[in-house]
PDB file of N, CA and C in Angstrom:
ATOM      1  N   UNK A   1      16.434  12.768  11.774  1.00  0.00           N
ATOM      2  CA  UNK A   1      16.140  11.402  11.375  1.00  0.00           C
ATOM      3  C   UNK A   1      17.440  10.738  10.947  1.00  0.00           C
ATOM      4  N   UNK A   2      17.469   9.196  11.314  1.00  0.00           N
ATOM      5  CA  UNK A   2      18.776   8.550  11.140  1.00  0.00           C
ATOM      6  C   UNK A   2      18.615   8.324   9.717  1.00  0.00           C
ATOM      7  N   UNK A   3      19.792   8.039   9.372  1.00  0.00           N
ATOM      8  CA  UNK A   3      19.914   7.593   8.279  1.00  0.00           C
ATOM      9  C   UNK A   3      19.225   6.249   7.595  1.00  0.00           C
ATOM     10  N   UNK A   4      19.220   5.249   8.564  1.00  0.00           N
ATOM     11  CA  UNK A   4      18.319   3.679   8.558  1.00  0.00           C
ATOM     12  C   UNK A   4      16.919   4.265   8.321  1.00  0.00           C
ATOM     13  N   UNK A   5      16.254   5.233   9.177  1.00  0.00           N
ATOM     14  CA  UNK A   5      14.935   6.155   9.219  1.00  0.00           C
ATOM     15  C   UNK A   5      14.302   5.872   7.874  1.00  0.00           C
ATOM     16  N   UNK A   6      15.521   7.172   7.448  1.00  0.00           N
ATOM     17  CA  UNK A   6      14.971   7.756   5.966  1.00  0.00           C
ATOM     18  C   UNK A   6      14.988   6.404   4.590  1.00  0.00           C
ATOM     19  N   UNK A   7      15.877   6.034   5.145  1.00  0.00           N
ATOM     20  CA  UNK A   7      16.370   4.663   3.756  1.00  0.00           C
ATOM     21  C   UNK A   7      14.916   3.944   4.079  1.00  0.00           C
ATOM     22  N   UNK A   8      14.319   2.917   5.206  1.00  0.00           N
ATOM     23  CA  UNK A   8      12.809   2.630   5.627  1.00  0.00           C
ATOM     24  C   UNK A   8      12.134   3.681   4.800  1.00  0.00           C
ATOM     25  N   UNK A   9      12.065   5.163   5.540  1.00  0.00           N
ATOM     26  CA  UNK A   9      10.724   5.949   4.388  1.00  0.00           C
ATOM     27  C   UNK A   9      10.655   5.747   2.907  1.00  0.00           C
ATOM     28  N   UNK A  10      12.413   5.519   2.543  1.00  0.00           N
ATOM     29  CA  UNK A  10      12.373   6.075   1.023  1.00  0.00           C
ATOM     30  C   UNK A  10      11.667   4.392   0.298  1.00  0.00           C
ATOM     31  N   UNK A  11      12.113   3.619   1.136  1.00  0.00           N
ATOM     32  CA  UNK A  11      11.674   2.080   0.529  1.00  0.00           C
ATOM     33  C   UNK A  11      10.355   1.971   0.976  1.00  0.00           C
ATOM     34  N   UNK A  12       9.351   2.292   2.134  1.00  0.00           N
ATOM     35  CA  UNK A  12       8.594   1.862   2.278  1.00  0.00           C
ATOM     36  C   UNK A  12       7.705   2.591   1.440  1.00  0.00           C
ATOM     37  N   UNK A  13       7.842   3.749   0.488  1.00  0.00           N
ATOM     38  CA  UNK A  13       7.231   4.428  -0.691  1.00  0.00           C
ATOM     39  C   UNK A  13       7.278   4.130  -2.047  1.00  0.00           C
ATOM     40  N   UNK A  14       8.487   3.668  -1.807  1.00  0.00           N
ATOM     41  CA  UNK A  14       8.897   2.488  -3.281  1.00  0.00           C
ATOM     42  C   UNK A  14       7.604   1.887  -3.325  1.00  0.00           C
ATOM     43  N   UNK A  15       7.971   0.596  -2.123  1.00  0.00           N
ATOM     44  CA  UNK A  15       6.920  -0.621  -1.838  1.00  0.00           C
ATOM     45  C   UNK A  15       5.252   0.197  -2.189  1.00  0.00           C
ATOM     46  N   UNK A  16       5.408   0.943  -1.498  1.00  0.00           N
ATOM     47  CA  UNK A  16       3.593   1.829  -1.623  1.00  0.00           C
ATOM     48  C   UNK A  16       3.729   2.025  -3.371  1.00  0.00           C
ATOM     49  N   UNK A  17       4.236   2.270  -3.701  1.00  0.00           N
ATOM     50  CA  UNK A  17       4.213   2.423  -5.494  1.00  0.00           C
ATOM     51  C   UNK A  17       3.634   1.481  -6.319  1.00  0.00           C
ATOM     52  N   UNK A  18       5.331   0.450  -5.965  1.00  0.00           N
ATOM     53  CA  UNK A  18       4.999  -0.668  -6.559  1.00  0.00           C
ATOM     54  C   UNK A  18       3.344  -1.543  -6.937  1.00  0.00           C
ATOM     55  N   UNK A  19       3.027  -1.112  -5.465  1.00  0.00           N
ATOM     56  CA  UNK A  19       1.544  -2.053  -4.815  1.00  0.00           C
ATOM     57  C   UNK A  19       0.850  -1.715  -5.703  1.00  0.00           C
ATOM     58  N   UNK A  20       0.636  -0.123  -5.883  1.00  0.00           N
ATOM     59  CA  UNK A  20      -0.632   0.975  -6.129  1.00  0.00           C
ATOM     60  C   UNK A  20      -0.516   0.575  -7.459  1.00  0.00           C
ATOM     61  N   UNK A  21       1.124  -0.019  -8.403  1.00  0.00           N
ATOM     62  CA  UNK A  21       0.883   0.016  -9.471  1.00  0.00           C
ATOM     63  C   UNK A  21       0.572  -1.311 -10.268  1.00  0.00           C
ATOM     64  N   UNK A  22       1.018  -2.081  -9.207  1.00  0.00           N
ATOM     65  CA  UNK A  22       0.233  -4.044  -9.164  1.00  0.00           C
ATOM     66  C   UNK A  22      -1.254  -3.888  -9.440  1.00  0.00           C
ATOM     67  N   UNK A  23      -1.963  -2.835  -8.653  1.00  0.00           N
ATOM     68  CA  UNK A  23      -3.168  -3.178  -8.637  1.00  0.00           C
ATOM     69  C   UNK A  23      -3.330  -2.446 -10.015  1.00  0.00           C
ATOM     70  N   UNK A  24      -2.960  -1.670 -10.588  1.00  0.00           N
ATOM     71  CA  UNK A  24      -3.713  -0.414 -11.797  1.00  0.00           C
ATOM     72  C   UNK A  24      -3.163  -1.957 -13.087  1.00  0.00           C
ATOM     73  N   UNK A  25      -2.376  -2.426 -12.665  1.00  0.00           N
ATOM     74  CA  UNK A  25      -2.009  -3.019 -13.758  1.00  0.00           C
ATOM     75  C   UNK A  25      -2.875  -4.553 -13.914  1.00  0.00           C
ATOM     76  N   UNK A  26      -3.402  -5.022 -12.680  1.00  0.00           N
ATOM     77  CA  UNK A  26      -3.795  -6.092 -12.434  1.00  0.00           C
ATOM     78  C   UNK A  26      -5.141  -5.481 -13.185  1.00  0.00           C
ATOM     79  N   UNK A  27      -5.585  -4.527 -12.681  1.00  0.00           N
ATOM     80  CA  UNK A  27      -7.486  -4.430 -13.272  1.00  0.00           C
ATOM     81  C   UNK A  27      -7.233  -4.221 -14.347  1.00  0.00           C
ATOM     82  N   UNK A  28      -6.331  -3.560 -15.404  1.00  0.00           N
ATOM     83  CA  UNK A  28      -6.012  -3.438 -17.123  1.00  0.00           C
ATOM     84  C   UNK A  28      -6.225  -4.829 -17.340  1.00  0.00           C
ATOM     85  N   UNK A  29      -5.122  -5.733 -16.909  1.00  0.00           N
ATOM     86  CA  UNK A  29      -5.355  -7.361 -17.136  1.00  0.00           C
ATOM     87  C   UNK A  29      -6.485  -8.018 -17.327  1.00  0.00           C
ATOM     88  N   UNK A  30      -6.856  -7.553 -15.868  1.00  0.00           N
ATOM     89  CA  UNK A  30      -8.831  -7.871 -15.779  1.00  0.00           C
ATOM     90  C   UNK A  30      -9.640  -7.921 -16.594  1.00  0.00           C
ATOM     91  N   UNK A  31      -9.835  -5.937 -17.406  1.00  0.00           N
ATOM     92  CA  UNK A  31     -10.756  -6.018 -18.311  1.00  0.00           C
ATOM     93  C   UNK A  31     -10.144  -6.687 -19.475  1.00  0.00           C
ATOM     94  N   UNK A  32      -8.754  -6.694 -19.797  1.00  0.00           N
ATOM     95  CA  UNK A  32      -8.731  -7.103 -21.133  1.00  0.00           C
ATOM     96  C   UNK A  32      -8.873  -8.644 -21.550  1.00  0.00           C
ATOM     97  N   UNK A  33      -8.602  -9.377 -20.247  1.00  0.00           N
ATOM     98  CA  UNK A  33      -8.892 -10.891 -20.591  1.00  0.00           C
ATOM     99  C   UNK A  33     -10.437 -11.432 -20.266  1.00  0.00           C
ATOM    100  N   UNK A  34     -11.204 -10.282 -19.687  1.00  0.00           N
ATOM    101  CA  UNK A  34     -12.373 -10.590 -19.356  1.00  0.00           C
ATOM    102  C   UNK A  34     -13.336 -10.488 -20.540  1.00  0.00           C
ATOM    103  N   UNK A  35     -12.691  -9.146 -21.519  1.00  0.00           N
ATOM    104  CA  UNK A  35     -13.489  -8.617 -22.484  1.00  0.00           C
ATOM    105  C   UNK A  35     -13.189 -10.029 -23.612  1.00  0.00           C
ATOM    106  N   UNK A  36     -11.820 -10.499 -23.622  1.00  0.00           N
ATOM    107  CA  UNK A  36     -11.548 -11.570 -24.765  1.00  0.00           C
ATOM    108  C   UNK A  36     -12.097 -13.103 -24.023  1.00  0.00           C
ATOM    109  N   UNK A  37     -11.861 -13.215 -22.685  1.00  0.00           N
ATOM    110  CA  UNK A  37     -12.370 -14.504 -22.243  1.00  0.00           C
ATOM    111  C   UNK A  37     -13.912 -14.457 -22.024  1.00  0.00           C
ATOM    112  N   UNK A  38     -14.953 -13.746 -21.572  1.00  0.00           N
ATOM    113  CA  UNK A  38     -16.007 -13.649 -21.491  1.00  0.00           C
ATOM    114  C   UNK A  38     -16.583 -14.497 -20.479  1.00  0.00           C
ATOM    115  N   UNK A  39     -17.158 -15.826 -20.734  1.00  0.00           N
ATOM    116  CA  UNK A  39     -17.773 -16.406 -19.916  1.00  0.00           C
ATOM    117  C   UNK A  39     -16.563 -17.640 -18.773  1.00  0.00           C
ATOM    118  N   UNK A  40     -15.566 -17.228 -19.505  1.00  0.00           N
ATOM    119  CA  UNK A  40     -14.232 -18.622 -19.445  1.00  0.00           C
ATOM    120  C   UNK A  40     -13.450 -17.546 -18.071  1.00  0.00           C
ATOM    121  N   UNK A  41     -13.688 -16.602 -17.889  1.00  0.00           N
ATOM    122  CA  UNK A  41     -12.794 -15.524 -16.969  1.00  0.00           C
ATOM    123  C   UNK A  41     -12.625 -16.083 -15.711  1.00  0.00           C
ATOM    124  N   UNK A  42     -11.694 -16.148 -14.841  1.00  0.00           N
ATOM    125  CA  UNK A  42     -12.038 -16.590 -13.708  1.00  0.00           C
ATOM    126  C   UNK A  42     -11.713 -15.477 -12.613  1.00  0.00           C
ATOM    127  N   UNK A  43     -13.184 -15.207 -12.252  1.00  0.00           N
ATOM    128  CA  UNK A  43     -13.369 -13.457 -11.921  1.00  0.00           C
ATOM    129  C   UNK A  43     -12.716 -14.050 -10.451  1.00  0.00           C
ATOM    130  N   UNK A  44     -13.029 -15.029  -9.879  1.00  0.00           N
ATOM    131  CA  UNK A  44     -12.786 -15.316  -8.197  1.00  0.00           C
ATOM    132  C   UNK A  44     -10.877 -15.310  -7.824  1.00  0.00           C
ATOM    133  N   UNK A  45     -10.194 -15.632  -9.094  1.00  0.00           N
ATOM    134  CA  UNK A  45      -9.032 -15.705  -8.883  1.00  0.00           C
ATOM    135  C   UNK A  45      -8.923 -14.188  -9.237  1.00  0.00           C
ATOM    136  N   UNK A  46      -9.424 -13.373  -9.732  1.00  0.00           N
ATOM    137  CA  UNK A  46      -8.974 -12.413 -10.008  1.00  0.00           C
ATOM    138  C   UNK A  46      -9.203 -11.367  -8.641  1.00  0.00           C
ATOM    139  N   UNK A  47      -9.899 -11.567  -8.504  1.00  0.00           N
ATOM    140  CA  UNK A  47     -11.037 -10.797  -6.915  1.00  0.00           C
ATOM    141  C   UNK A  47     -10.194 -11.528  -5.812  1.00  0.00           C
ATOM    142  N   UNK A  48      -9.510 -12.493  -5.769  1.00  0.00           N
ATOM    143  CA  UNK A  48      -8.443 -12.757  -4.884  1.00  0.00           C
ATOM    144  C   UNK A  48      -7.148 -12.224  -4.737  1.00  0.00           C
ATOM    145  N   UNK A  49      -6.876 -11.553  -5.907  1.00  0.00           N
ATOM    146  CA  UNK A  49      -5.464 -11.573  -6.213  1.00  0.00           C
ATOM    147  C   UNK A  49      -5.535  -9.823  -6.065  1.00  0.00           C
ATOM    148  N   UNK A  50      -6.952  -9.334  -6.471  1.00  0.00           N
ATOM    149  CA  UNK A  50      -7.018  -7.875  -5.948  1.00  0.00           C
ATOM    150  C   UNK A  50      -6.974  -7.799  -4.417  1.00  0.00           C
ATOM    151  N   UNK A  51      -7.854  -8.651  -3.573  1.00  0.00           N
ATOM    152  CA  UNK A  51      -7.567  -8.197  -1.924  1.00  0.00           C
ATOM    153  C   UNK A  51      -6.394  -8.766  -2.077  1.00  0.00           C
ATOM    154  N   UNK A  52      -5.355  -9.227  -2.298  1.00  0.00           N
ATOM    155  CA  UNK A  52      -4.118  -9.771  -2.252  1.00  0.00           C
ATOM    156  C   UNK A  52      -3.347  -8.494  -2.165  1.00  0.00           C
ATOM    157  N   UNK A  53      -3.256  -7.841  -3.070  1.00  0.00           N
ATOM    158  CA  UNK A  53      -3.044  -6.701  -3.401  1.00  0.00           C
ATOM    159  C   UNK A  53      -3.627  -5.403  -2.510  1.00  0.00           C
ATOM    160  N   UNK A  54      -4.525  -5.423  -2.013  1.00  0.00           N
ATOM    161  CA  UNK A  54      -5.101  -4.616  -0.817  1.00  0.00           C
ATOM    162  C   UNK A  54      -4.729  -4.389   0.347  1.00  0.00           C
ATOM    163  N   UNK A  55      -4.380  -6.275   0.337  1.00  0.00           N
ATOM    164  CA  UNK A  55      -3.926  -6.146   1.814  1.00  0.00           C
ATOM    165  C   UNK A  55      -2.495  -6.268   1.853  1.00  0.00           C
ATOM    166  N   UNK A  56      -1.786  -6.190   0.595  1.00  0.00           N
ATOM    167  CA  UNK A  56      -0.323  -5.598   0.812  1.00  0.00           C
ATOM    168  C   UNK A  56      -0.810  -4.133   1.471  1.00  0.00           C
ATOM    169  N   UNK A  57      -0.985  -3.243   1.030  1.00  0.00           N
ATOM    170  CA  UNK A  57      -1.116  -1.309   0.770  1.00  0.00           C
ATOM    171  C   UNK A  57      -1.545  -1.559   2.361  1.00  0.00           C
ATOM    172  N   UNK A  58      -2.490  -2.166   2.377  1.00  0.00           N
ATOM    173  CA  UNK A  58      -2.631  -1.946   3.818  1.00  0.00           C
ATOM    174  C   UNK A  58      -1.323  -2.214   4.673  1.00  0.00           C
ATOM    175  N   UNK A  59      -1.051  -3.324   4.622  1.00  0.00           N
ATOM    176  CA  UNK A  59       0.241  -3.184   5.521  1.00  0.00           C
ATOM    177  C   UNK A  59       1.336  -2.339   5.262  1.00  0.00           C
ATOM    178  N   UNK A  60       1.623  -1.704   4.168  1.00  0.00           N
ATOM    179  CA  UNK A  60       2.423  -0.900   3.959  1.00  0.00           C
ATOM    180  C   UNK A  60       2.124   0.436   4.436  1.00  0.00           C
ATOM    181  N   UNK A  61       0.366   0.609   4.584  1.00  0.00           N
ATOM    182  CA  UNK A  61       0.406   1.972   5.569  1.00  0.00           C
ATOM    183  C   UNK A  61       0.852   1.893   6.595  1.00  0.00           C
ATOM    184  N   UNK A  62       0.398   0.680   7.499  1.00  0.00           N
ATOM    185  CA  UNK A  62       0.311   0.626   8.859  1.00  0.00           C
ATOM    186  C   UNK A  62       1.745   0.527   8.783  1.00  0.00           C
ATOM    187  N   UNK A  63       2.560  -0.191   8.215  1.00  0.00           N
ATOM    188  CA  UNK A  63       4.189   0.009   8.387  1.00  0.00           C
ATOM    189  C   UNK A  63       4.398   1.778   8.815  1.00  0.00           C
ATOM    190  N   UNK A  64       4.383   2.003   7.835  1.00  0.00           N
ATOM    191  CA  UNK A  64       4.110   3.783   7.337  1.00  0.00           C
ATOM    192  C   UNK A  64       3.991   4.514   8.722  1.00  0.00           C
ATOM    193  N   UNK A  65       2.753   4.212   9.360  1.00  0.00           N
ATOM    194  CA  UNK A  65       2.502   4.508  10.759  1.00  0.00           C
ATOM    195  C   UNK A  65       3.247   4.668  11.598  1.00  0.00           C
ATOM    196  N   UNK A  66       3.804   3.101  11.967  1.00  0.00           N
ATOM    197  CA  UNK A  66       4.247   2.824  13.003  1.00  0.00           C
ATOM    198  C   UNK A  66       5.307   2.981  13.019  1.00  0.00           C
ATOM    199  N   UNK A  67       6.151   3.511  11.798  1.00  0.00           N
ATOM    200  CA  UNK A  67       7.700   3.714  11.577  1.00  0.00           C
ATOM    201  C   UNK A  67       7.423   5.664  11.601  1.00  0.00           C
ATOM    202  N   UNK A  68       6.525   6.109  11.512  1.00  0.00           N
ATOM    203  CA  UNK A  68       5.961   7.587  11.738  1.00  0.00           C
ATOM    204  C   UNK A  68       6.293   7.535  12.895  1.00  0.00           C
ATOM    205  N   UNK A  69       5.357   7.140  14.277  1.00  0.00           N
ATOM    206  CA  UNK A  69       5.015   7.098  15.679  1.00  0.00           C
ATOM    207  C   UNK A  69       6.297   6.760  15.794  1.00  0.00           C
ATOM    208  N   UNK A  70       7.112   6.025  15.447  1.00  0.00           N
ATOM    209  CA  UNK A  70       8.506   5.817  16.158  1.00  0.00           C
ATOM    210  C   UNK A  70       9.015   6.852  16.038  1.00  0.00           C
ATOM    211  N   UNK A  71       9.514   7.014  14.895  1.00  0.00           N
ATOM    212  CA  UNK A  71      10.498   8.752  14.731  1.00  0.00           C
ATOM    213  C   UNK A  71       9.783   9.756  15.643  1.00  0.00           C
ATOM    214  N   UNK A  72       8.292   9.910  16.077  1.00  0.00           N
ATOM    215  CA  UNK A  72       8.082  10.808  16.682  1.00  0.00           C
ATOM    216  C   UNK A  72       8.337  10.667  18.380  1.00  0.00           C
ATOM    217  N   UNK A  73       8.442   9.398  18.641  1.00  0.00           N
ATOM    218  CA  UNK A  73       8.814   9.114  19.899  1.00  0.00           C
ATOM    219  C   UNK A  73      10.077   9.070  20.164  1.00  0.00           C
ATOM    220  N   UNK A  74      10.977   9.055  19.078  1.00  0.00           N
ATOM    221  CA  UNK A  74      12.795   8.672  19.272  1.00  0.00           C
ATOM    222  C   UNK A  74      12.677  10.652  19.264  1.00  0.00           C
ATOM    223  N   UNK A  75      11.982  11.296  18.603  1.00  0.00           N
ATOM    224  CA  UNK A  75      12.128  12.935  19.024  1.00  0.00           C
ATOM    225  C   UNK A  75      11.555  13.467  19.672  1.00  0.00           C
ATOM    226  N   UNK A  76      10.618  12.561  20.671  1.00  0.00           N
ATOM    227  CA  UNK A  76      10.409  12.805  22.228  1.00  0.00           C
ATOM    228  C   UNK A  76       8.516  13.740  22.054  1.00  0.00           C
ATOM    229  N   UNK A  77       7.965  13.119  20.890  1.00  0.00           N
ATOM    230  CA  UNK A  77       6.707  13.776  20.490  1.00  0.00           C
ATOM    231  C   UNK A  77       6.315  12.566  21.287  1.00  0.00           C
ATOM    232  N   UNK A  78       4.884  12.884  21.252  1.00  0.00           N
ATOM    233  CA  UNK A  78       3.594  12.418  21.599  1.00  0.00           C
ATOM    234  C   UNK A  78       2.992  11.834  20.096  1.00  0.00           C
ATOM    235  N   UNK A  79       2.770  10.681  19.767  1.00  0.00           N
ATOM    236  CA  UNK A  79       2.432  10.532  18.266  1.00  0.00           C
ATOM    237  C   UNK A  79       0.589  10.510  18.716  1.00  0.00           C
ATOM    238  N   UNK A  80      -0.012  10.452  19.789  1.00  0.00           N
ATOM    239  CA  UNK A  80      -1.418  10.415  19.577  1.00  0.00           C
ATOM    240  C   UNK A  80      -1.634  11.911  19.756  1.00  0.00           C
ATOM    241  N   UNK A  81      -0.732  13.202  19.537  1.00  0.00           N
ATOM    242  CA  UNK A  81      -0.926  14.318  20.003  1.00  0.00           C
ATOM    243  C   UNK A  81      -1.072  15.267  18.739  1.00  0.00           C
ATOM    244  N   UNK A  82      -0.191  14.566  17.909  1.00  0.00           N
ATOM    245  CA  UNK A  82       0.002  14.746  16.595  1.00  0.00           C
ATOM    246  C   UNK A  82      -1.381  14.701  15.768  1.00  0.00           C
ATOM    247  N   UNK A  83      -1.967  15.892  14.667  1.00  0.00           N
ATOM    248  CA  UNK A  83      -2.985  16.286  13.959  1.00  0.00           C
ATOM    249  C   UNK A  83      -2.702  15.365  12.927  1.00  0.00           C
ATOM    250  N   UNK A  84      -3.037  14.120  12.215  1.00  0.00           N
ATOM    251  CA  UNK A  84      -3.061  14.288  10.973  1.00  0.00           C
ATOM    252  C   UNK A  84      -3.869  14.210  10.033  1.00  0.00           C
ATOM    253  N   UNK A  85      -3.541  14.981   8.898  1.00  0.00           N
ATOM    254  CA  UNK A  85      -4.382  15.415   7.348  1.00  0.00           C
ATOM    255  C   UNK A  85      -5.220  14.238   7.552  1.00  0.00           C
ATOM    256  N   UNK A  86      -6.965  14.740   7.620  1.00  0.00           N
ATOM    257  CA  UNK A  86      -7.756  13.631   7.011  1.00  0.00           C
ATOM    258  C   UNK A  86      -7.913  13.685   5.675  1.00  0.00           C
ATOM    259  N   UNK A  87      -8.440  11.545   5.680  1.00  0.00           N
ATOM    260  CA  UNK A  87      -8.213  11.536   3.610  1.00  0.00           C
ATOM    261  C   UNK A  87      -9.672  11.662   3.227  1.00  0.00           C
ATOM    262  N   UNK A  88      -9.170  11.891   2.056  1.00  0.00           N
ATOM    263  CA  UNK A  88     -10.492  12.593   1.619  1.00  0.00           C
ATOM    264  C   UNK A  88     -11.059  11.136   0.520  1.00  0.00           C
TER     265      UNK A  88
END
């Protein structure tokens, strides 16, 4: 793997972090202004800003993927040949 490769993997795991930790931090936010705002909450901006957040991770898999399938094609694999780990 090139060097550009690995620097992409090592950032595009950053980015996967970051996301995973937007969202853990966004729902803390959630309950705690929901529990003090109550009826005043505005759950729809909040429920926006979570698929917001969703559909970062998502693209950061499919990045993930398709920067996978490349390295396996620049080393002359078959990437639909390739087993991978189902998630549980």
């Amino acid at each position: 793997m090139t060097t550009a490769e690995s620097e992409a993997r090592k950032a595009l795991a950053r980015l996967r972090r970051a996301l995973e930790k937007t969202g853990r931090e966004l729902r803390a936010l959630s309950r705690a202004l929901r529990h003090v705002e109550d009826a005043d909450f505005p759950v729809e901006g909040y429920a926006g800003a979570e698929e917001q957040v969703q559909a970062l991770l998502r693209f950061a898999d499919e990045e993930g993927q398709r920067l996978q399938d490349k390295v396996l094609q620049g080393g002359g694999l078959e990437p639909g040949r390739i087993r991978r780990p189902s998630t549980r």
